[in-house]
C-alpha atoms as a PDB file:
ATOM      1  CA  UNK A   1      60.447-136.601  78.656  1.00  0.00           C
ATOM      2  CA  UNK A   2      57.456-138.213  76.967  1.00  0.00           C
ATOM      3  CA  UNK A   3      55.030-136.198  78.339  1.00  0.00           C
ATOM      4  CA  UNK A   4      57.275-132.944  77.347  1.00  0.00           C
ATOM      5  CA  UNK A   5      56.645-134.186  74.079  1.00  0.00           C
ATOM      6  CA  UNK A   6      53.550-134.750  73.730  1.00  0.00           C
ATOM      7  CA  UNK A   7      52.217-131.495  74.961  1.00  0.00           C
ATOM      8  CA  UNK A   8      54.235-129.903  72.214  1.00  0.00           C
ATOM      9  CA  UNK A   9      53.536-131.733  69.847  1.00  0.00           C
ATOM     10  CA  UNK A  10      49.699-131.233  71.267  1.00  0.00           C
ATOM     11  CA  UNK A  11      51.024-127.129  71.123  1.00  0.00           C
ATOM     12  CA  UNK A  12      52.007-127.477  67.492  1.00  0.00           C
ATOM     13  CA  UNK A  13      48.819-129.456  66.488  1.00  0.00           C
ATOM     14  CA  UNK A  14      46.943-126.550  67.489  1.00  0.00           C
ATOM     15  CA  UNK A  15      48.960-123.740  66.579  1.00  0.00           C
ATOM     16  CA  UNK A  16      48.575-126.050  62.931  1.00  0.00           C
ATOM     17  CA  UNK A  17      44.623-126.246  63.430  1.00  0.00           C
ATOM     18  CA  UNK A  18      44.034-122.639  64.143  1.00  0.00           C
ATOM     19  CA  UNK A  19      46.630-121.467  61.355  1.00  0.00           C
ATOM     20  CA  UNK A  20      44.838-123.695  58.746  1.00  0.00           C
ATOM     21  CA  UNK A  21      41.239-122.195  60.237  1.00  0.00           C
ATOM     22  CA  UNK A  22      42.348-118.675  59.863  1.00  0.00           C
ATOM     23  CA  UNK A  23      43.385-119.090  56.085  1.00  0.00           C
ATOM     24  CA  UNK A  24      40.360-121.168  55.232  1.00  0.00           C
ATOM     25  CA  UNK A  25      38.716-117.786  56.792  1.00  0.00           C
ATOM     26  CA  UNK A  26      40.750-115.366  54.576  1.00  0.00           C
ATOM     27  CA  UNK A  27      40.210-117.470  51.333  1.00  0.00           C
ATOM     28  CA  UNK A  28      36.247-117.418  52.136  1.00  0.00           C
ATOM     29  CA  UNK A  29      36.398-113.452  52.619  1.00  0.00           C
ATOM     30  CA  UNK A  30      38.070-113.047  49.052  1.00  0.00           C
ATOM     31  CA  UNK A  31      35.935-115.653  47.871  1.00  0.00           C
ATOM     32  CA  UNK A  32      32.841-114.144  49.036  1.00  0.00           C
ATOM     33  CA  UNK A  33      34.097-109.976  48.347  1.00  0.00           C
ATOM     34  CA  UNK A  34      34.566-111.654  44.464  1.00  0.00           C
ATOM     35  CA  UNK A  35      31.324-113.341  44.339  1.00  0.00           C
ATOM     36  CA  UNK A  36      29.378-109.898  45.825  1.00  0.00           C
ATOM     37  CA  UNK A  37      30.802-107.736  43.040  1.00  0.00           C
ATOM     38  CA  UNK A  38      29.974-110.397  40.528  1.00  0.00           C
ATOM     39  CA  UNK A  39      26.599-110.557  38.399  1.00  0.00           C
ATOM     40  CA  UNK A  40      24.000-112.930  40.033  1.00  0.00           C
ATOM     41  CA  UNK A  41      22.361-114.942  37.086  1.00  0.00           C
ATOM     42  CA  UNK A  42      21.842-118.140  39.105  1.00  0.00           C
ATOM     43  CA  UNK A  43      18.638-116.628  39.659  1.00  0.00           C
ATOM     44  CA  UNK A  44      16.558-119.725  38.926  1.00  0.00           C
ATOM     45  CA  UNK A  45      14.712-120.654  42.492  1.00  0.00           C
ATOM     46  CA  UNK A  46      15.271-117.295  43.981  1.00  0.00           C
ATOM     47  CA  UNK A  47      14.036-114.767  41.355  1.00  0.00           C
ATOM     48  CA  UNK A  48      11.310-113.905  40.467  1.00  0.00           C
ATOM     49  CA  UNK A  49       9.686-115.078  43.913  1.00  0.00           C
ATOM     50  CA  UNK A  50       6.025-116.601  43.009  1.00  0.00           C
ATOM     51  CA  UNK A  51       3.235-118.591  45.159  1.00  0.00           C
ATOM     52  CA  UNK A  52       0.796-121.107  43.653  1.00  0.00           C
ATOM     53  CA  UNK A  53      -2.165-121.376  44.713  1.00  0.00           C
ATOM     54  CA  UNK A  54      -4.948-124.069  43.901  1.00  0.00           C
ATOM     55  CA  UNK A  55      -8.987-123.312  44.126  1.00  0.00           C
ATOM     56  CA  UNK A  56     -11.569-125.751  43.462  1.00  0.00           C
ATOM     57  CA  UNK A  57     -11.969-124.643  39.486  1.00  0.00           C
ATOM     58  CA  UNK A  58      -8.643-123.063  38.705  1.00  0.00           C
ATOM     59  CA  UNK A  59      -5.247-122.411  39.507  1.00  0.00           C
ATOM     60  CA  UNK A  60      -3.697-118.525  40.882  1.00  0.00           C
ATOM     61  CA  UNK A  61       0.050-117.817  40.274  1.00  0.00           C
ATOM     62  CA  UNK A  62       1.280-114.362  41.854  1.00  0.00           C
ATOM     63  CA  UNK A  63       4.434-113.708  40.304  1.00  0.00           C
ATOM     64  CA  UNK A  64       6.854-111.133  41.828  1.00  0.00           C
ATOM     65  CA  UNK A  65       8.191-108.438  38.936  1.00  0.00           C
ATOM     66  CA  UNK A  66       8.676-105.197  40.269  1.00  0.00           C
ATOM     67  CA  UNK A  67       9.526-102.374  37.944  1.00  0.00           C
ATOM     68  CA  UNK A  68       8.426-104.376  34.611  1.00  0.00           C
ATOM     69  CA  UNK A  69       5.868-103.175  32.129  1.00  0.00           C
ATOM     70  CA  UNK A  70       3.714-106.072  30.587  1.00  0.00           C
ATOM     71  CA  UNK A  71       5.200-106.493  27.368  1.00  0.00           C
ATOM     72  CA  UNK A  72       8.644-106.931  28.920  1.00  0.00           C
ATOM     73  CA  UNK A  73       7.101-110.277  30.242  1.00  0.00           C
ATOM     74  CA  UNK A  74       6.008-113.562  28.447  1.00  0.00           C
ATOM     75  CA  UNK A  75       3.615-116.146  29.577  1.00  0.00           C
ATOM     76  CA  UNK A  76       2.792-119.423  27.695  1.00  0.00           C
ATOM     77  CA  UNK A  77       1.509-122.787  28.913  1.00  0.00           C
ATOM     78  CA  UNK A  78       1.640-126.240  27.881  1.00  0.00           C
ATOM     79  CA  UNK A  79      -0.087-129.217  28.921  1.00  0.00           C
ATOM     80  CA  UNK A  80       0.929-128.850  32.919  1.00  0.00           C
ATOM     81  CA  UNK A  81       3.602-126.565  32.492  1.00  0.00           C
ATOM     82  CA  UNK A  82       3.392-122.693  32.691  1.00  0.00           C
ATOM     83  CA  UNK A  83       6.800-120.505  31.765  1.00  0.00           C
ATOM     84  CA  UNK A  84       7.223-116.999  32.525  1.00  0.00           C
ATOM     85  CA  UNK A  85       9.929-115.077  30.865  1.00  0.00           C
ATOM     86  CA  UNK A  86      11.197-111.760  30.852  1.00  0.00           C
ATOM     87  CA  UNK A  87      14.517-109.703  30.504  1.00  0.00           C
ATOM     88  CA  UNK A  88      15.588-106.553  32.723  1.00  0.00           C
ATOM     89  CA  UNK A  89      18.022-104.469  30.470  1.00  0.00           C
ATOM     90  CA  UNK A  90      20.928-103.324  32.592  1.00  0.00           C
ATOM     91  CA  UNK A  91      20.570 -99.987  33.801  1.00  0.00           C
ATOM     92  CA  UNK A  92      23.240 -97.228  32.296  1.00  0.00           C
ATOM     93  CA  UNK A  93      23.883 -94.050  33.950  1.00  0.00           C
ATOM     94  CA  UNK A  94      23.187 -90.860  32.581  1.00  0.00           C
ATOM     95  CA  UNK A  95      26.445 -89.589  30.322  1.00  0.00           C
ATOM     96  CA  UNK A  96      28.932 -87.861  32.503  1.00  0.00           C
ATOM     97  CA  UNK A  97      27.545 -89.851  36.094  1.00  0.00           C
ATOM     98  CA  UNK A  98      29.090 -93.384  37.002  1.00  0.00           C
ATOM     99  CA  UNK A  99      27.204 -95.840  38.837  1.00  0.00           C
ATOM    100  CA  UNK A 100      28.407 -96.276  42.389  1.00  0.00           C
ATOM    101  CA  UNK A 101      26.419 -99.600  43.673  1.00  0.00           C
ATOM    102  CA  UNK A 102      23.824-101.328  41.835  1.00  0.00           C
ATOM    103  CA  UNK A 103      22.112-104.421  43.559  1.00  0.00           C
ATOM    104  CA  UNK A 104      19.349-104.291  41.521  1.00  0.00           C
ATOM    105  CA  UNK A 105      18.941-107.766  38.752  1.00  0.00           C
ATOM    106  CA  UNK A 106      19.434-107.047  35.550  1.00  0.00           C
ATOM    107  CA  UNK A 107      19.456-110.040  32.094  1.00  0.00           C
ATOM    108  CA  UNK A 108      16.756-112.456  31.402  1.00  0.00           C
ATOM    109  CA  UNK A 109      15.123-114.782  33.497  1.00  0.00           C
ATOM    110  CA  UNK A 110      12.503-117.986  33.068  1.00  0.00           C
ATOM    111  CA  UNK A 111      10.589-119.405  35.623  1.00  0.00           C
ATOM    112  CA  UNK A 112       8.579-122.940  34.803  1.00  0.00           C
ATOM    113  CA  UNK A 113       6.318-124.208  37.110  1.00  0.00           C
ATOM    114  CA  UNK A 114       4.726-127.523  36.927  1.00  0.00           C
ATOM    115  CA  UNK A 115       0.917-127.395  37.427  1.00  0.00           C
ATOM    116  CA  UNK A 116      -0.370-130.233  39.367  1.00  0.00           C
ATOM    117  CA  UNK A 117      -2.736-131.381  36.577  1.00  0.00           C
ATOM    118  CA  UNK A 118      -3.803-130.097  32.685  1.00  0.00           C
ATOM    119  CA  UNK A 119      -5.388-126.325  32.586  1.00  0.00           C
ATOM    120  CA  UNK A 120      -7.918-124.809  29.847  1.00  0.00           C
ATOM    121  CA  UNK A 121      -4.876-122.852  28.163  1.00  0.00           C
ATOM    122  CA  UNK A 122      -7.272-120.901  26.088  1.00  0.00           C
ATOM    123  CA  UNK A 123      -8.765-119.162  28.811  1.00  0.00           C
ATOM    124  CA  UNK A 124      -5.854-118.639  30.955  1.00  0.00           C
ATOM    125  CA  UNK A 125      -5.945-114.951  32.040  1.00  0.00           C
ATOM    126  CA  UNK A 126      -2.638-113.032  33.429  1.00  0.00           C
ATOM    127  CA  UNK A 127      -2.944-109.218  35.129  1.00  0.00           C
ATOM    128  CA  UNK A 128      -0.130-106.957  35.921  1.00  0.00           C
ATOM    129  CA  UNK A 129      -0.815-104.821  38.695  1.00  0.00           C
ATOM    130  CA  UNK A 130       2.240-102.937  40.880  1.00  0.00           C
ATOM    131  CA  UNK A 131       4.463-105.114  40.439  1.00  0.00           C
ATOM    132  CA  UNK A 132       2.657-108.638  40.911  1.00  0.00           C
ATOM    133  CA  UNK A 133       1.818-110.619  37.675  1.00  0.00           C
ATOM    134  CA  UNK A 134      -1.277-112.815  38.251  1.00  0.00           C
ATOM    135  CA  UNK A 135      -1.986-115.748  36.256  1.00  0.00           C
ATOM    136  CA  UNK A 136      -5.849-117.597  36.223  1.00  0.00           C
ATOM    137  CA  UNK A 137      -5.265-121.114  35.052  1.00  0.00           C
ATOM    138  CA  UNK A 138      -8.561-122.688  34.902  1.00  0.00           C
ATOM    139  CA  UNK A 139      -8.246-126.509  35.654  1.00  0.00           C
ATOM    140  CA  UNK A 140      -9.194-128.684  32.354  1.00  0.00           C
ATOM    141  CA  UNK A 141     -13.071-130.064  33.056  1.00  0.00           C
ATOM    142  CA  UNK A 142     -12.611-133.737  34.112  1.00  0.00           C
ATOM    143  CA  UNK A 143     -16.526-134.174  33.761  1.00  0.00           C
ATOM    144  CA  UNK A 144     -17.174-136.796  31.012  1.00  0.00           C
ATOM    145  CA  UNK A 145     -19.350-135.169  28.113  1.00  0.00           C
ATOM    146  CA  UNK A 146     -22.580-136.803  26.251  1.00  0.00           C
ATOM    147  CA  UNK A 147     -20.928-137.803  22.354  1.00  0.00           C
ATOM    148  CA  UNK A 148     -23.771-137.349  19.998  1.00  0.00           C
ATOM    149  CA  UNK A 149     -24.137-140.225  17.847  1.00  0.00           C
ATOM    150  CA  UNK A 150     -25.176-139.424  13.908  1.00  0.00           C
ATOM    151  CA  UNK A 151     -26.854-141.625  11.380  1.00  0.00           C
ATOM    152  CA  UNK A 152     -24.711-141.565   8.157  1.00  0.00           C
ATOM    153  CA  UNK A 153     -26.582-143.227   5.321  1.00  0.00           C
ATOM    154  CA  UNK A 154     -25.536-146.169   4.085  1.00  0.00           C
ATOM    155  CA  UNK A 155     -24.172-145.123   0.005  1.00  0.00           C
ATOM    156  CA  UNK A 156     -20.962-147.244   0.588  1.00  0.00           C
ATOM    157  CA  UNK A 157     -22.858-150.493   0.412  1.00  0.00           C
ATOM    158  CA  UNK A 158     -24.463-149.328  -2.588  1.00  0.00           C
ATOM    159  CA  UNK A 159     -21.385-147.828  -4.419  1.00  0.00           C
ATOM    160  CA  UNK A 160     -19.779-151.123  -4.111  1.00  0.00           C
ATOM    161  CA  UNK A 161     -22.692-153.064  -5.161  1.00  0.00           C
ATOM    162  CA  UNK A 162     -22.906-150.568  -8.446  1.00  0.00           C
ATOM    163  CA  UNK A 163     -19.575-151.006  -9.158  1.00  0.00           C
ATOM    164  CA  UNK A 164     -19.733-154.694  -9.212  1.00  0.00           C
ATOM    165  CA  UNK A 165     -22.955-154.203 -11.312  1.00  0.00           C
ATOM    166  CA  UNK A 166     -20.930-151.912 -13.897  1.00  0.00           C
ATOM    167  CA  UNK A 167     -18.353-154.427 -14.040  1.00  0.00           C
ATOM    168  CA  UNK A 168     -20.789-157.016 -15.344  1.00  0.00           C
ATOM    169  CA  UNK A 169     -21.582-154.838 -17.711  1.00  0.00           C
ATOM    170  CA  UNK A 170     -18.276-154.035 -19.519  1.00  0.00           C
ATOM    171  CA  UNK A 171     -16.747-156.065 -22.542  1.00  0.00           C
ATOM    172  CA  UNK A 172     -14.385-158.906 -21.312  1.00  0.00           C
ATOM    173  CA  UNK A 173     -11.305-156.970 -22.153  1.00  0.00           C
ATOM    174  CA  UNK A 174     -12.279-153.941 -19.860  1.00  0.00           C
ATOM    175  CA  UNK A 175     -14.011-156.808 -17.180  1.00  0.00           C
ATOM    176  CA  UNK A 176     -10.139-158.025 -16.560  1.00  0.00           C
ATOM    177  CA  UNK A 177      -8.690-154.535 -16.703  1.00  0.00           C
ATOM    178  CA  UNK A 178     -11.419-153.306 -13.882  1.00  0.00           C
ATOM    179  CA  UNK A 179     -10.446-156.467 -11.477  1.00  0.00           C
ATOM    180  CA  UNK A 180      -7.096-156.393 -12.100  1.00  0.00           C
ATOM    181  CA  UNK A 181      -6.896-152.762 -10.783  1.00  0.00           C
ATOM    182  CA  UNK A 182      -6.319-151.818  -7.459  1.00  0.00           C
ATOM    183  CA  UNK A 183      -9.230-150.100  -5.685  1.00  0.00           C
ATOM    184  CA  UNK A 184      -8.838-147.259  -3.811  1.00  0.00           C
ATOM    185  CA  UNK A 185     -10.675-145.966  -0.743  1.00  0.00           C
ATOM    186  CA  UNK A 186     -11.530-142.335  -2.726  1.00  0.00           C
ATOM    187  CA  UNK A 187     -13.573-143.978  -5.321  1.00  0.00           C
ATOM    188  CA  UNK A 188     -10.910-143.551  -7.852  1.00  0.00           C
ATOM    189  CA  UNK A 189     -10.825-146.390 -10.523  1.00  0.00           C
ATOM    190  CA  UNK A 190      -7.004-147.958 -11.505  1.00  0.00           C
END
């Protein structure tokens, strides 16, 4: 009787397995018919698509934005990071038709990419052509540069000394006034 047992109770263990399987099935299908009709703006990674490239004096970003004019597109950089922005207006039908399907993206998107090192932002160039934005980052010179050194003449010294010399010359009641007085760096007497 023990073994008559078991293999039902092995029966109903499966019959439970493969009932639970089919509605984890059926609550993936609604799941995933809800999430098709459903805007898409976790577009971060995905959209726009780019590549980075690195050459020896600059760096080449191909940005993917089909169907966008130039001024629907921002690009700014900062220190190592380059942004790219944009918005895609939603697209209405003409009065009187009804759109049927539309897979096509539509809302604002930002896409920041960290350079591997500083770039010369004011001479960072960026092309639109069918489609493909391309960015020139040139890479910030590492090369040291010569510092020109200049001579500056030496007046301070000789301020100073005049003022102490005009101080010896004022009456005693304006010699404790002047020392008394702060000093200031602009010349400026208290």
């Amino acid at each position: 009787m023990n073994e008559k047992n078991s293999e039902t109770e092995k029966t109903t263990e499966a019959a439970g397995r493969g009932a639970l399987a089919e509605f984890r099935e059926a609550v993936g299908k609604v799941f995933d018919s809800v999430a098709s009709m459903a805007p898409d703006f976790s577009i971060g990674a995905e959209w726009p698509r780019h590549e980075l490239v690195v050459e020896d004096e600059e760096y080449l970003v191909h940005v993917e934005l089909p169907g966008f004019k130039r001024d629907e597109v921002e690009v700014s950089v900062a220190g190592r990071n380059l942004t790219v922005s944009g918005e895609r207006k939603k697209f209405d039908p003409p009065a009187g038709a009804r759109l049927l399907r539309s897979e096509r993206r539509s809302g604002t998107f930002e896409l920041s990419i960290r350079l591997p090192a500083e770039v010369d932002a004011l001479s960072v160039i960026g092309q639109m052509h069918d489609g493909i934005l391309e960015i020139k980052l040139p890479k910030a010179s590492s090369r040291g540069r010569s510092i020109d050194i200049e001579e500056t003449p030496s007046d301070a010294g000789a301020t100073e000394v005049k003022r102490t010399s005009e101080a010896r010359k004022k009456p005693a009641a304006e010699e404790s006034t002047w020392e008394d007085s702060p000093v200031s760096d602009s010349g400026d007497e208290g």
